[in-house]
Structure formats: structure tokens, C-alpha cells
N, C-alpha and C. Protein backbone atom coordinates (compact mmCIF):
# COMPACT_ATOMS: atom_id res chain seq x y z
N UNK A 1 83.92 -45.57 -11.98
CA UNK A 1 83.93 -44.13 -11.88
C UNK A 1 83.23 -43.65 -10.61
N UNK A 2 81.97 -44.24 -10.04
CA UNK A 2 81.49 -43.85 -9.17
C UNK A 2 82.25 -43.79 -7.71
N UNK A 3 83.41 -45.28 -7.95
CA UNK A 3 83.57 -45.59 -6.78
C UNK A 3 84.72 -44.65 -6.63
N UNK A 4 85.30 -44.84 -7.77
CA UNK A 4 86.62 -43.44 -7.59
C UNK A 4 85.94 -41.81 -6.98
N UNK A 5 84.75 -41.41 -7.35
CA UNK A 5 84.39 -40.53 -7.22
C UNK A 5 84.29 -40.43 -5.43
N UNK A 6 83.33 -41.56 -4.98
CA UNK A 6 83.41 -41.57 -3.33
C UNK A 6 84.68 -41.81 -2.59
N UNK A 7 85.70 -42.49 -2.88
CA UNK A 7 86.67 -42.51 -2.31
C UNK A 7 87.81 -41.38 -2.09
N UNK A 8 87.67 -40.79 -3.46
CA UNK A 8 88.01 -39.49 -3.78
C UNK A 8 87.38 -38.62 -2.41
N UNK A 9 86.17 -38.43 -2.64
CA UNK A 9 85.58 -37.18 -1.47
C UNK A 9 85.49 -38.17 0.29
N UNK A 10 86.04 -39.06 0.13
CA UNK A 10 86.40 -39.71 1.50
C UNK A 10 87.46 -38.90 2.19
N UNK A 11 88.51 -38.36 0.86
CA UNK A 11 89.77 -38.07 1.66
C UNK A 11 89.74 -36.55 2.45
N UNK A 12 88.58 -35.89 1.93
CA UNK A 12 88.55 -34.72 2.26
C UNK A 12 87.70 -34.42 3.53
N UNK A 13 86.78 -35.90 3.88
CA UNK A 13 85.54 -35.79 4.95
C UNK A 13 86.35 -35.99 6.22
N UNK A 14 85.84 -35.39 7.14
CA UNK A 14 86.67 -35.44 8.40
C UNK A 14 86.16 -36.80 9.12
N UNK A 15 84.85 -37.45 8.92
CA UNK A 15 84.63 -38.60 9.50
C UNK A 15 85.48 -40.18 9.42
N UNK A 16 86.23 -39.81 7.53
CA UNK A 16 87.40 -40.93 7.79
C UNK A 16 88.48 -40.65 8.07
N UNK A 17 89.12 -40.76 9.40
CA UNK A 17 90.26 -40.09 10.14
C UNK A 17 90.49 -41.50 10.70
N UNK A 18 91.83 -41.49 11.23
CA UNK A 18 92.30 -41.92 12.19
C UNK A 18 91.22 -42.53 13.58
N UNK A 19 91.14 -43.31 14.18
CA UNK A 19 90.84 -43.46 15.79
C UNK A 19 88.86 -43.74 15.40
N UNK A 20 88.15 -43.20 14.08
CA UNK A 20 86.75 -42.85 14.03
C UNK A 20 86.98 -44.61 13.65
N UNK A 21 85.42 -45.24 13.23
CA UNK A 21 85.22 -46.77 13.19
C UNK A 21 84.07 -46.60 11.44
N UNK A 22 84.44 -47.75 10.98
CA UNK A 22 83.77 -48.22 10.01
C UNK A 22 83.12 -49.17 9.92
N UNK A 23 81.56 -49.46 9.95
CA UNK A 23 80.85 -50.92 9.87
C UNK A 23 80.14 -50.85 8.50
N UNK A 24 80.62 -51.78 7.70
CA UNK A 24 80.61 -51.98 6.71
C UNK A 24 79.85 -52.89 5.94
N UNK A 25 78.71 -53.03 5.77
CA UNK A 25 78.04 -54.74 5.45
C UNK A 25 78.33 -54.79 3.87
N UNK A 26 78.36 -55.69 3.31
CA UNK A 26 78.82 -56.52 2.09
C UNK A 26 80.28 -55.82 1.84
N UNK A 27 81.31 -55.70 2.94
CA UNK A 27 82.84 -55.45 3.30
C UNK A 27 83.62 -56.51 2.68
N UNK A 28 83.18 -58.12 2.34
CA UNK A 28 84.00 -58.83 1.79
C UNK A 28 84.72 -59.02 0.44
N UNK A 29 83.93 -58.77 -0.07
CA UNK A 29 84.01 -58.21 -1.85
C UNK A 29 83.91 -57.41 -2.39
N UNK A 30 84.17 -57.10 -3.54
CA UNK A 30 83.30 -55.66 -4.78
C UNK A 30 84.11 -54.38 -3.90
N UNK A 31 82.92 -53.12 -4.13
CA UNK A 31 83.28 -52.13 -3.98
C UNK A 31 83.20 -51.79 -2.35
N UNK A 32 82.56 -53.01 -1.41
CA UNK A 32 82.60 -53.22 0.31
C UNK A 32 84.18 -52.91 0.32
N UNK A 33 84.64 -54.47 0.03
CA UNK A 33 86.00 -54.46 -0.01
C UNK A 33 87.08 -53.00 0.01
N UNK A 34 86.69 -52.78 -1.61
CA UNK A 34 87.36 -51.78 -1.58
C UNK A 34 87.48 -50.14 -0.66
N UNK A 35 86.17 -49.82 -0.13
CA UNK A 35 86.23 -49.01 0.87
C UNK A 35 86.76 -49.75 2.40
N UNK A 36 86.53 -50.90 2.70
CA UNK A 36 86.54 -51.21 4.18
C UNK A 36 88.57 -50.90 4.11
N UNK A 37 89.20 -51.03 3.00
CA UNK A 37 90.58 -51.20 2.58
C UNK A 37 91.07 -49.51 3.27
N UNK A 38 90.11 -49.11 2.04
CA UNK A 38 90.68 -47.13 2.16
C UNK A 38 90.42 -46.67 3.43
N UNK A 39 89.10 -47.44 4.50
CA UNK A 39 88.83 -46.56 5.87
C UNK A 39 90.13 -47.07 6.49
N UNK A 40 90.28 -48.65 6.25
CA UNK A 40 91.33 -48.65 7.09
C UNK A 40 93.08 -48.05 6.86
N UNK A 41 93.13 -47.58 5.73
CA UNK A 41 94.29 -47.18 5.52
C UNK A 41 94.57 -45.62 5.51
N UNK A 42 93.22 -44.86 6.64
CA UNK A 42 93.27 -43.81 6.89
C UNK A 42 93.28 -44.23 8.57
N UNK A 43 93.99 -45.21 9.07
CA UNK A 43 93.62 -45.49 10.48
C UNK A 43 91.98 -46.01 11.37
N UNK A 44 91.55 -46.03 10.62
CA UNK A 44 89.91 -46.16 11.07
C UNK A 44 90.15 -47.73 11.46
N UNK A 45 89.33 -47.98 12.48
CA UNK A 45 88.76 -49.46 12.97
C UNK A 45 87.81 -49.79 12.31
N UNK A 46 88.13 -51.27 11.10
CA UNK A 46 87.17 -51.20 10.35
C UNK A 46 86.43 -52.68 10.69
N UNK A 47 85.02 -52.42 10.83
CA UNK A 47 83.71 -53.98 11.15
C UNK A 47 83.52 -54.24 9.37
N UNK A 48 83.70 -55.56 9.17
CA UNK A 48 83.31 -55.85 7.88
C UNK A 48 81.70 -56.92 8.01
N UNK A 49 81.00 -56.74 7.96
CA UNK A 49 79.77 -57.35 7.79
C UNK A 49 79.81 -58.24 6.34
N UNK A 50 79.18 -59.82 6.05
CA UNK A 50 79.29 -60.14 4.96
C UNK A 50 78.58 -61.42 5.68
N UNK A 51 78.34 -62.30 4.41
CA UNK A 51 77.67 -63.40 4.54
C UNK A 51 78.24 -65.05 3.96
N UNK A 52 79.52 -64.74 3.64
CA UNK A 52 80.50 -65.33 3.22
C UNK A 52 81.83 -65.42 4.04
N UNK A 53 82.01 -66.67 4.88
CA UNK A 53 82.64 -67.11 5.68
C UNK A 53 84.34 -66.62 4.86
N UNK A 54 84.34 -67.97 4.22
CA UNK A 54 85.99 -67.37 3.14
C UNK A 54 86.48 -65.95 2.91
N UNK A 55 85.12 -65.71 2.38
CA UNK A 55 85.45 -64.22 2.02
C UNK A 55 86.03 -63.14 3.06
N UNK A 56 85.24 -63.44 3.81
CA UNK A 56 85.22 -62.46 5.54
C UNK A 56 86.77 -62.59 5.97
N UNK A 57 87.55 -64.06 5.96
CA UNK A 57 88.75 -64.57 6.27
C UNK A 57 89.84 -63.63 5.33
N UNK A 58 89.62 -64.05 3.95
CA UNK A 58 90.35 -63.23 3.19
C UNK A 58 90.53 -61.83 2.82
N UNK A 59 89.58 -61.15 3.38
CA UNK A 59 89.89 -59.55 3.51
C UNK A 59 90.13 -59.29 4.80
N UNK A 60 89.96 -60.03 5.83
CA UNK A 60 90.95 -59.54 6.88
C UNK A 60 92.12 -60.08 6.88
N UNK A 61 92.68 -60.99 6.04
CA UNK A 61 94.41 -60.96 6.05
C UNK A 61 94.75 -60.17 5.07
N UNK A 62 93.77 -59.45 4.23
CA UNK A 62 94.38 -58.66 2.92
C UNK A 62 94.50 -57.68 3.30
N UNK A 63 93.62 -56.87 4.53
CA UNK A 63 93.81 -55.45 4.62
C UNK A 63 94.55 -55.49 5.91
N UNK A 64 95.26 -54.34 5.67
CA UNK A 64 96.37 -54.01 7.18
C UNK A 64 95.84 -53.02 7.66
N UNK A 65 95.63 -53.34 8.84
CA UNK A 65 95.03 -52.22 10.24
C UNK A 65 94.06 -52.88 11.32
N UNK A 66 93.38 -52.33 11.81
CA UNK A 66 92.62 -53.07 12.86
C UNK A 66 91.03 -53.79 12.22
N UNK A 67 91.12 -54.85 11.94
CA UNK A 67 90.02 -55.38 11.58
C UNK A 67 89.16 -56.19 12.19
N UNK A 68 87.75 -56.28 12.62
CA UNK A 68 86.99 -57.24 12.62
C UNK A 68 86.03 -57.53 11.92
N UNK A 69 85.36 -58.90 11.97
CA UNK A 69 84.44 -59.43 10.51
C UNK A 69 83.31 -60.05 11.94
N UNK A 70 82.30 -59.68 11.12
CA UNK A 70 81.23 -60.09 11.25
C UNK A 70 80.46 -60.95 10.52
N UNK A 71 79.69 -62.43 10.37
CA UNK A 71 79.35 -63.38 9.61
C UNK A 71 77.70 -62.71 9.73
N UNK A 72 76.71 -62.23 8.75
CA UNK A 72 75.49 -61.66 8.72
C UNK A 72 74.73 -61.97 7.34
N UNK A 73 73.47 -61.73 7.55
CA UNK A 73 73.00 -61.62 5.86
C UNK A 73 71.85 -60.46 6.49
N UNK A 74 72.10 -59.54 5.78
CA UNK A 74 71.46 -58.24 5.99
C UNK A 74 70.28 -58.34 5.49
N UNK A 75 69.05 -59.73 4.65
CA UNK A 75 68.22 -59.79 5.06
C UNK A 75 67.40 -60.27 6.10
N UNK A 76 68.05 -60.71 6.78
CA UNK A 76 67.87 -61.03 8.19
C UNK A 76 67.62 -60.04 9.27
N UNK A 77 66.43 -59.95 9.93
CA UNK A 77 66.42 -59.05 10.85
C UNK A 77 67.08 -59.46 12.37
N UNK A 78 67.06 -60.77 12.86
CA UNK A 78 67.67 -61.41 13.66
C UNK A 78 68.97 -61.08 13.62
N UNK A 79 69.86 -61.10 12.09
CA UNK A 79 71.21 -61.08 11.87
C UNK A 79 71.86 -59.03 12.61
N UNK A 80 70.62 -58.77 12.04
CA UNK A 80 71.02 -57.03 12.72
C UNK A 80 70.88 -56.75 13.82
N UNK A 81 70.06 -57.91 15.05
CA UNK A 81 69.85 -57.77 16.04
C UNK A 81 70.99 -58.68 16.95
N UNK A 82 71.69 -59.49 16.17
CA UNK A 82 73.26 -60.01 16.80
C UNK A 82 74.22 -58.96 16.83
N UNK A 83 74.19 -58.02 15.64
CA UNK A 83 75.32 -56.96 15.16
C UNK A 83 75.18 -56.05 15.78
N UNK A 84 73.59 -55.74 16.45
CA UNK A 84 73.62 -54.61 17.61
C UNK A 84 74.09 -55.23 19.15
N UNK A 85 73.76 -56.40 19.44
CA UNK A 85 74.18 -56.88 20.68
C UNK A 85 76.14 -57.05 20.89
N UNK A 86 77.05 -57.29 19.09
CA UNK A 86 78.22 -57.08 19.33
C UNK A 86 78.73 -55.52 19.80
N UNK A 87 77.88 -54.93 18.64
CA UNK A 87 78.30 -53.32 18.85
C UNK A 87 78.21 -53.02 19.98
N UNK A 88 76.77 -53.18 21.01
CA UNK A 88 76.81 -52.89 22.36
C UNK A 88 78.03 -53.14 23.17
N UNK A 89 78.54 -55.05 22.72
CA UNK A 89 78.99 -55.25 23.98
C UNK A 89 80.63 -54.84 23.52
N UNK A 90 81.15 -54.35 22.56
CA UNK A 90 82.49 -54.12 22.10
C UNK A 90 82.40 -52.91 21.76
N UNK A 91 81.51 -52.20 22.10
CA UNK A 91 81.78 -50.38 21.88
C UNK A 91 80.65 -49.82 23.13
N UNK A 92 80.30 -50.22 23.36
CA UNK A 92 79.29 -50.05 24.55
C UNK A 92 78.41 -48.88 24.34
N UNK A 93 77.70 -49.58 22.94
CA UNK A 93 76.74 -49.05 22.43
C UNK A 93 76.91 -47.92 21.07
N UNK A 94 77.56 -48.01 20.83
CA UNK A 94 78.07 -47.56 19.63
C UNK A 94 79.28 -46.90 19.04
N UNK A 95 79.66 -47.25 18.15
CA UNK A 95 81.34 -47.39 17.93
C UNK A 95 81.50 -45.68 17.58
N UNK A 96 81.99 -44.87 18.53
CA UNK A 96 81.86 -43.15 18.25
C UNK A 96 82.99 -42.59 18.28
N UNK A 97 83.30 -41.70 17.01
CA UNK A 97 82.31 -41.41 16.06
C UNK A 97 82.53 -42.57 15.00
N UNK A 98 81.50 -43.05 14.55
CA UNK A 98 81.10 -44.10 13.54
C UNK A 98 80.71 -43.53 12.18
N UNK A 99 81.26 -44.67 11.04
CA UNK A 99 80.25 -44.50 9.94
C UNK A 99 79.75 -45.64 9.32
N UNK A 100 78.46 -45.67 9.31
CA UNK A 100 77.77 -47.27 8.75
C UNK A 100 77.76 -47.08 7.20
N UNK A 101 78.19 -47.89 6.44
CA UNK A 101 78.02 -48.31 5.04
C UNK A 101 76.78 -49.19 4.77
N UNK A 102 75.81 -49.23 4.38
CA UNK A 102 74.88 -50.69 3.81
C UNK A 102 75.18 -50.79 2.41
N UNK A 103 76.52 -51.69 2.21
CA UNK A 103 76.49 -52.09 0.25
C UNK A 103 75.96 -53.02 -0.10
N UNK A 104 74.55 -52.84 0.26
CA UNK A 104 73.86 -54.33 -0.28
C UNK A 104 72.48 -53.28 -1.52
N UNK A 105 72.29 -54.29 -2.64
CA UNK A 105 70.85 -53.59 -2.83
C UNK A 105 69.96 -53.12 -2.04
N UNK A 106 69.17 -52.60 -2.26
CA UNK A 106 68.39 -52.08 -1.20
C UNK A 106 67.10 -52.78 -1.07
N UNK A 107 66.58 -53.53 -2.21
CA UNK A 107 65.80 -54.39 -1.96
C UNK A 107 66.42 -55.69 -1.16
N UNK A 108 67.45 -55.95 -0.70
CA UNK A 108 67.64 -56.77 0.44
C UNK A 108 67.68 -56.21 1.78
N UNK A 109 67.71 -55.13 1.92
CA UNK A 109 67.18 -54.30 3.19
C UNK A 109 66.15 -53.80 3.64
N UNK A 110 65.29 -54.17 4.60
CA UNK A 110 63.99 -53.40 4.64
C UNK A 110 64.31 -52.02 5.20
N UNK A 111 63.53 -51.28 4.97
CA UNK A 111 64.17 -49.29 6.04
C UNK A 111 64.09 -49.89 7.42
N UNK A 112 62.56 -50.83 7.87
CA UNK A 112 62.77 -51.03 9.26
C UNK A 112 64.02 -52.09 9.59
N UNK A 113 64.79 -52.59 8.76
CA UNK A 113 65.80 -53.08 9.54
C UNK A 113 67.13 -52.41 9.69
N UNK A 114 67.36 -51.30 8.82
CA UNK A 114 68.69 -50.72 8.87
C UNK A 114 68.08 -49.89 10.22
N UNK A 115 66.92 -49.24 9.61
CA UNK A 115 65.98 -48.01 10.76
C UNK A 115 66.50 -48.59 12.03
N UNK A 116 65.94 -49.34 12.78
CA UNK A 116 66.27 -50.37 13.74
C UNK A 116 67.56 -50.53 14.19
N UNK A 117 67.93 -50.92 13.66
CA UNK A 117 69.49 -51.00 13.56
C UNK A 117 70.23 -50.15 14.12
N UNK A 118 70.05 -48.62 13.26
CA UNK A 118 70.75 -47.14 13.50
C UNK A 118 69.79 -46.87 14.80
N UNK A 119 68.85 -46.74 15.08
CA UNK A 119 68.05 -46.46 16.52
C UNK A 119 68.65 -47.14 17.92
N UNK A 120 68.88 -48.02 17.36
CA UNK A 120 69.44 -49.11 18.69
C UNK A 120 71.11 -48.44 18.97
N UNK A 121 71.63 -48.02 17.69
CA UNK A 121 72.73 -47.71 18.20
C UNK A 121 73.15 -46.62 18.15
N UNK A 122 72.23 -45.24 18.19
CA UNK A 122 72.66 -44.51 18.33
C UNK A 122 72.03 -43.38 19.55
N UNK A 123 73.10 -44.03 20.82
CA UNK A 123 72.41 -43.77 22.03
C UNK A 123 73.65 -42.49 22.77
């Protein structure tokens, strides 16, 4: 119900359009999956973040549109500091206009690493 509920008010937000970008962490499975699917089937360029090699493989041949996967574990602060050096060097500094997803618990995220994260890339 919840997820119907956000996907639902996705269709009405002007940020998932066409040409805008989606980075997505835990994008391989569950309810990742299922949004990284809907950004891209509103045209969006969608980054799937995940920590599961297979997985990462199999939702980019499942979803149709422009996809790339990223191999990460979002408790890793190192791992967010590779994902800012791709973003730099393949959007040149941040994928705009963007929207970041974190579908991980939140006790696997510290604030200073998403914090970090969104600071670095939003220049």
C-alpha cells in the first residue's frame, strides 16, 4: 500500500519526467526495483546502486530505458566516495535535475554519509 501510494504521487511530481536522472541505492530488488522500473518508464536515466552483483545484472536487462548499475554497500563510506567520483566524472558533478532515493534502513546509513554524499554533489 505504501508503495502504491508513492508511485501513485510520482506521476503527478514534475521531478519524474523525461531527460531528469534517478540514483537509486538498494535499486536491485524489493520496492528499489520497483521504483528504479517506474523512473525509468517515465523516460528518466536511471543509476541503480546495490550490493549484489546478479542482482544489479538482472534488473538492468529487466528494465527498458537507459540504465546504469553501480556495485556499492551503502554502509561503506569509501563505497559513497567511488559513487561521487562516478557521478562527477559521468555527469560532471551532478546528474541535473536529479533525484536520490536511499532504500536502505536507515540504520545502515550514517546522516554523515548520505550528508556527504548530497554535499559533494550538489555543486
Amino acid at each position: 500500500r505504501c508503495t502504491h501510494t508513492l508511485i501513485t504521487a510520482m506521476s503527478s511530481n514534475p521531478v519524474f519526467k523525461s531527460g531528469n536522472t534517478a540514483l537509486i541505492t538498494g535499486g536491485a530488488s524489493g520496492i528499489g526495483l520497483a521504483l528504479a522500473t517506474k523512473c525509468a518508464g517515465y523516460g528518466m536515466h536511471v543509476i541503480i546502486c546495490d550490493n549484489n552483483n546478479s542482482n544489479l545484472s538482472a534488473a538492468k536487462s529487466a528494465i527498458k530505458g537507459e540504465v546504469e548499475t553501480v556495485n556499492m554497500d551503502v554502509s561503506q563510506v569509501e563505497d559513497f566516495e567511488k559513487l561521487k567520483l562516478q557521478v562527477e566524472r559521468d555527469f560532471g558533478g551532478s546528474p541535473s535535475p536529479a533525484t536520490f532515493v536511499f532504500n536502505v534502513p536507515c540504520s545502515k546509513v550514517e546522516s554523515r554519509i548520505s550528508t556527504r554524499f548530497l554535499t559533494c554533489c550538489d555543486r
